[in-house]
C-alpha atoms as a PDB file:
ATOM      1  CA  UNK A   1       0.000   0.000   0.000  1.00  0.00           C
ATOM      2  CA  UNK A   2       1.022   3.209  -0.898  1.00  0.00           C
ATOM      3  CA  UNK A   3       0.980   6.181   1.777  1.00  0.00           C
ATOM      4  CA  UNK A   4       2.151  10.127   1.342  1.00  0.00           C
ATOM      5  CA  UNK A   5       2.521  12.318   4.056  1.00  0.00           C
ATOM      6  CA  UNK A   6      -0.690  13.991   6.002  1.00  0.00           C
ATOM      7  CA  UNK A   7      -0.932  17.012   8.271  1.00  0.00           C
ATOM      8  CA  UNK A   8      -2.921  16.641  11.071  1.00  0.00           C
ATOM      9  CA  UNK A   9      -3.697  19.455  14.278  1.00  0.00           C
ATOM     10  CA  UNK A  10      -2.715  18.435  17.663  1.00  0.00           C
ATOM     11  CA  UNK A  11      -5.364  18.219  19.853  1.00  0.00           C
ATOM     12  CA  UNK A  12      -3.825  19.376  22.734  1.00  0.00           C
ATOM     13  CA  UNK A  13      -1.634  22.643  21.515  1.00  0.00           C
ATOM     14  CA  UNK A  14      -3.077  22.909  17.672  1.00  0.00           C
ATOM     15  CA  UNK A  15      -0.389  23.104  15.945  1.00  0.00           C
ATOM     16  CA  UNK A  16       0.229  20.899  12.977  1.00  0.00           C
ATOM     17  CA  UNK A  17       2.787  18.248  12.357  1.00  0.00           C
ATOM     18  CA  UNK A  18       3.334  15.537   9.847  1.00  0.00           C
ATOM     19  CA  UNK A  19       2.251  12.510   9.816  1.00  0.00           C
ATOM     20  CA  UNK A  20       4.788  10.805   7.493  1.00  0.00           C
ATOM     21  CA  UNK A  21       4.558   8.214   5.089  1.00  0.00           C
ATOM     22  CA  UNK A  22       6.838   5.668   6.802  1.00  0.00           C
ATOM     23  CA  UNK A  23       5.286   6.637  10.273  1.00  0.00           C
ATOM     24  CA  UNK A  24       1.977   5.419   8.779  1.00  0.00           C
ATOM     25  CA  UNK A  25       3.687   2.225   7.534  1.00  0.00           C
ATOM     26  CA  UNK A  26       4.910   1.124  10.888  1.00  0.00           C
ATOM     27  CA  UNK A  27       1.252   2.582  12.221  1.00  0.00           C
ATOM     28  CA  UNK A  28       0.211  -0.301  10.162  1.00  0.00           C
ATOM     29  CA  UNK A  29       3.054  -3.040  10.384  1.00  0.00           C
ATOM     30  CA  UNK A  30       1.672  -2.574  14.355  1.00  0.00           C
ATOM     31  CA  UNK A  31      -1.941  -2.833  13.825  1.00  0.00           C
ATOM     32  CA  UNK A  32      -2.905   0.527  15.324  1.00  0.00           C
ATOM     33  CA  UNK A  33      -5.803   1.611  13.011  1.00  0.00           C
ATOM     34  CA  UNK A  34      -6.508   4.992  14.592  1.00  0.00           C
ATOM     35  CA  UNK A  35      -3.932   8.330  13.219  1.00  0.00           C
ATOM     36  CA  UNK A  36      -2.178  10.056  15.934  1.00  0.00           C
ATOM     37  CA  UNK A  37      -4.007  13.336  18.046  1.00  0.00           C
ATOM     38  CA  UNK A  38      -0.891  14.805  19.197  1.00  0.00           C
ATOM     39  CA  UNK A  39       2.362  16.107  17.891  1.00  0.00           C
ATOM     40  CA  UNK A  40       5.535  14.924  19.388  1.00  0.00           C
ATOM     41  CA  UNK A  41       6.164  17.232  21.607  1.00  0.00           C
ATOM     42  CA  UNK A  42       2.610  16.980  23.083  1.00  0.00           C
ATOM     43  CA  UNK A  43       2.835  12.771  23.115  1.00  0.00           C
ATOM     44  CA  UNK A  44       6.195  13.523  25.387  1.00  0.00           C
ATOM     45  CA  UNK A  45       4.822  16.125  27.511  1.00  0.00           C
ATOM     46  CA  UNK A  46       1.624  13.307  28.476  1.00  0.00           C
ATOM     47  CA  UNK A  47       3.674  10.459  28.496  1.00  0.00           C
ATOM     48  CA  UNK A  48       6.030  12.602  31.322  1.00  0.00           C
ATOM     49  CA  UNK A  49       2.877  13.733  33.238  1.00  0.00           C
ATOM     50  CA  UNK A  50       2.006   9.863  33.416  1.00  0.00           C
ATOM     51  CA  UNK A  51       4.512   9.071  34.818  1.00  0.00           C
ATOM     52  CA  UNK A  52       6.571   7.100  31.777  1.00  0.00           C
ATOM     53  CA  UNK A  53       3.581   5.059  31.670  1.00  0.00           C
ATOM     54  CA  UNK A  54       4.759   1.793  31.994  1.00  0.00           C
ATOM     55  CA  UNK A  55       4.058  -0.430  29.041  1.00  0.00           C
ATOM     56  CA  UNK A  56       1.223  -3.281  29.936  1.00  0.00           C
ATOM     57  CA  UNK A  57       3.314  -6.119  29.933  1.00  0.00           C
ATOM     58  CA  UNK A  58       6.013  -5.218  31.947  1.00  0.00           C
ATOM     59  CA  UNK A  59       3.735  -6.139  35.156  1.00  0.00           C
ATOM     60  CA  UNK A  60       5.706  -2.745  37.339  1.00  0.00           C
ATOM     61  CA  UNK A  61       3.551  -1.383  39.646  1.00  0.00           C
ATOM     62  CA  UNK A  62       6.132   1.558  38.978  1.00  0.00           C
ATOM     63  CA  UNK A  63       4.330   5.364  38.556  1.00  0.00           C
ATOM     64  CA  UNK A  64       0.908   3.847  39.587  1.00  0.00           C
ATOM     65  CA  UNK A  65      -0.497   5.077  42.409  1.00  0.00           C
ATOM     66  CA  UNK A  66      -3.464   3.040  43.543  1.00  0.00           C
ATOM     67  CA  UNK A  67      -3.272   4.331  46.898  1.00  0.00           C
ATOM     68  CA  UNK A  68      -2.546   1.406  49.616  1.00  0.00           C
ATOM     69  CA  UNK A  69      -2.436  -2.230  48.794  1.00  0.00           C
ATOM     70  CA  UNK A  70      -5.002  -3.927  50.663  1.00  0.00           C
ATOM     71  CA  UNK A  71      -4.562  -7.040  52.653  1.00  0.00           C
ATOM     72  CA  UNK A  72      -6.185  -9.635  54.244  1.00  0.00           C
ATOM     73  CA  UNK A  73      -6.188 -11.715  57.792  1.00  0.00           C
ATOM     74  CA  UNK A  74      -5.218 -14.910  57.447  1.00  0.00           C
ATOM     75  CA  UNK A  75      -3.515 -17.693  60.081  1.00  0.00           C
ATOM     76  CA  UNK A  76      -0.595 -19.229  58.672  1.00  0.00           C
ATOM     77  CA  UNK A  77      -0.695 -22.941  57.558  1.00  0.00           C
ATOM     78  CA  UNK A  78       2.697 -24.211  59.436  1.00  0.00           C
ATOM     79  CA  UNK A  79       2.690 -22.250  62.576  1.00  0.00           C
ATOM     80  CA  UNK A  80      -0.480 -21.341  63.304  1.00  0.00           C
ATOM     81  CA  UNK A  81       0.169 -17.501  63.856  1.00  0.00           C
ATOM     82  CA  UNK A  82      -2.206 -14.386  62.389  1.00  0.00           C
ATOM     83  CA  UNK A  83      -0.243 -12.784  59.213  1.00  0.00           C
ATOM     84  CA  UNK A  84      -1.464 -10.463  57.096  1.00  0.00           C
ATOM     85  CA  UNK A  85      -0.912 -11.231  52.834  1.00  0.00           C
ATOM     86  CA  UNK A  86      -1.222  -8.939  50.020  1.00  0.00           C
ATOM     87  CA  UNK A  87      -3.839 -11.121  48.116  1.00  0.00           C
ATOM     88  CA  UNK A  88      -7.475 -13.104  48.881  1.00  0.00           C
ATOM     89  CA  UNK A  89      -6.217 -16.334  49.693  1.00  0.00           C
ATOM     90  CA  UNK A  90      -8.751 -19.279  47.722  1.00  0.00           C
ATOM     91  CA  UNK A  91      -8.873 -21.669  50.410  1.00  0.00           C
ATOM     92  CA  UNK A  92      -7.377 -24.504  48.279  1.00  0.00           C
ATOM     93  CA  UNK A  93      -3.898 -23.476  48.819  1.00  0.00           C
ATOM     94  CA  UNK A  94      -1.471 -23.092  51.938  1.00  0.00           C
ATOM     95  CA  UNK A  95      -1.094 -19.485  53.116  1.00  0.00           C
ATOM     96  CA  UNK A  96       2.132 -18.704  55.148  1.00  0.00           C
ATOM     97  CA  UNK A  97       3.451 -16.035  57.540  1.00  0.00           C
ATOM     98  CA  UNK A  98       6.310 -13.653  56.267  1.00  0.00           C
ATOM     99  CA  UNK A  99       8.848 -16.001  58.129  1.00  0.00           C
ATOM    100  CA  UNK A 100       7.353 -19.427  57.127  1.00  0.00           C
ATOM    101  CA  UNK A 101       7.382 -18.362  53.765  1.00  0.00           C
ATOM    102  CA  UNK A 102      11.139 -16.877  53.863  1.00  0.00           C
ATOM    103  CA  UNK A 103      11.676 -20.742  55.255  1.00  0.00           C
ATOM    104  CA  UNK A 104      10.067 -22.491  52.843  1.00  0.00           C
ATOM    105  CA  UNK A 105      12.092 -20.532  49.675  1.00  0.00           C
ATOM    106  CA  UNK A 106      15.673 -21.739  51.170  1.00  0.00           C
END
């Protein structure tokens, strides 16, 4: 396919830029169907204010900020003490304390 360069206005400062003819191509080697809203300098200045945005499959919890991790009460499954764990335990697995589990890794 054959693609020539388009201008398109930023949404955010509305200024035009170019939206080359090999950008498109990789636009469509990637999949991305939609053209892009904002010049470069605009894409940088909201990717900075997101904090780098972490890409999705990276798993980092780094520049979110869900506010405190909640956790639940649960009694450990070799000791027997109270602990508190960062996830809903099922019920069809062993839960451990901080030190059981630190044991248990060795």
């Amino acid at each position: 396919m054959s693609y020539t360069d388009k201008q398109i206005t930023c949404v955010d400062c509305g200024t035009e830029f170019t939206f080359s003819s090999g950008e498109q191509e990789r636009f469509a080697q990637l999949g991305f169907t939609n053209e892009p809203k904002r010049c470069s300098s605009c894409r940088a200045a909201k990717k900075a204010s997101q904090g780098g945005a972490p890409s999705r499959s990276s798993g980092s919890r780094e520049g979110r900020s869900s506010g405190p991790r909640e956790m639940f009460s649960v009694v450990c499954s070799t000791c027997g003490k109270p602990a508190q764990v960062p996830f809903q335990p099922r019920g069809d697995r062993p839960v451990y304390c901080s030190d059981c589990f630190s044991n248990s890794k060795r």
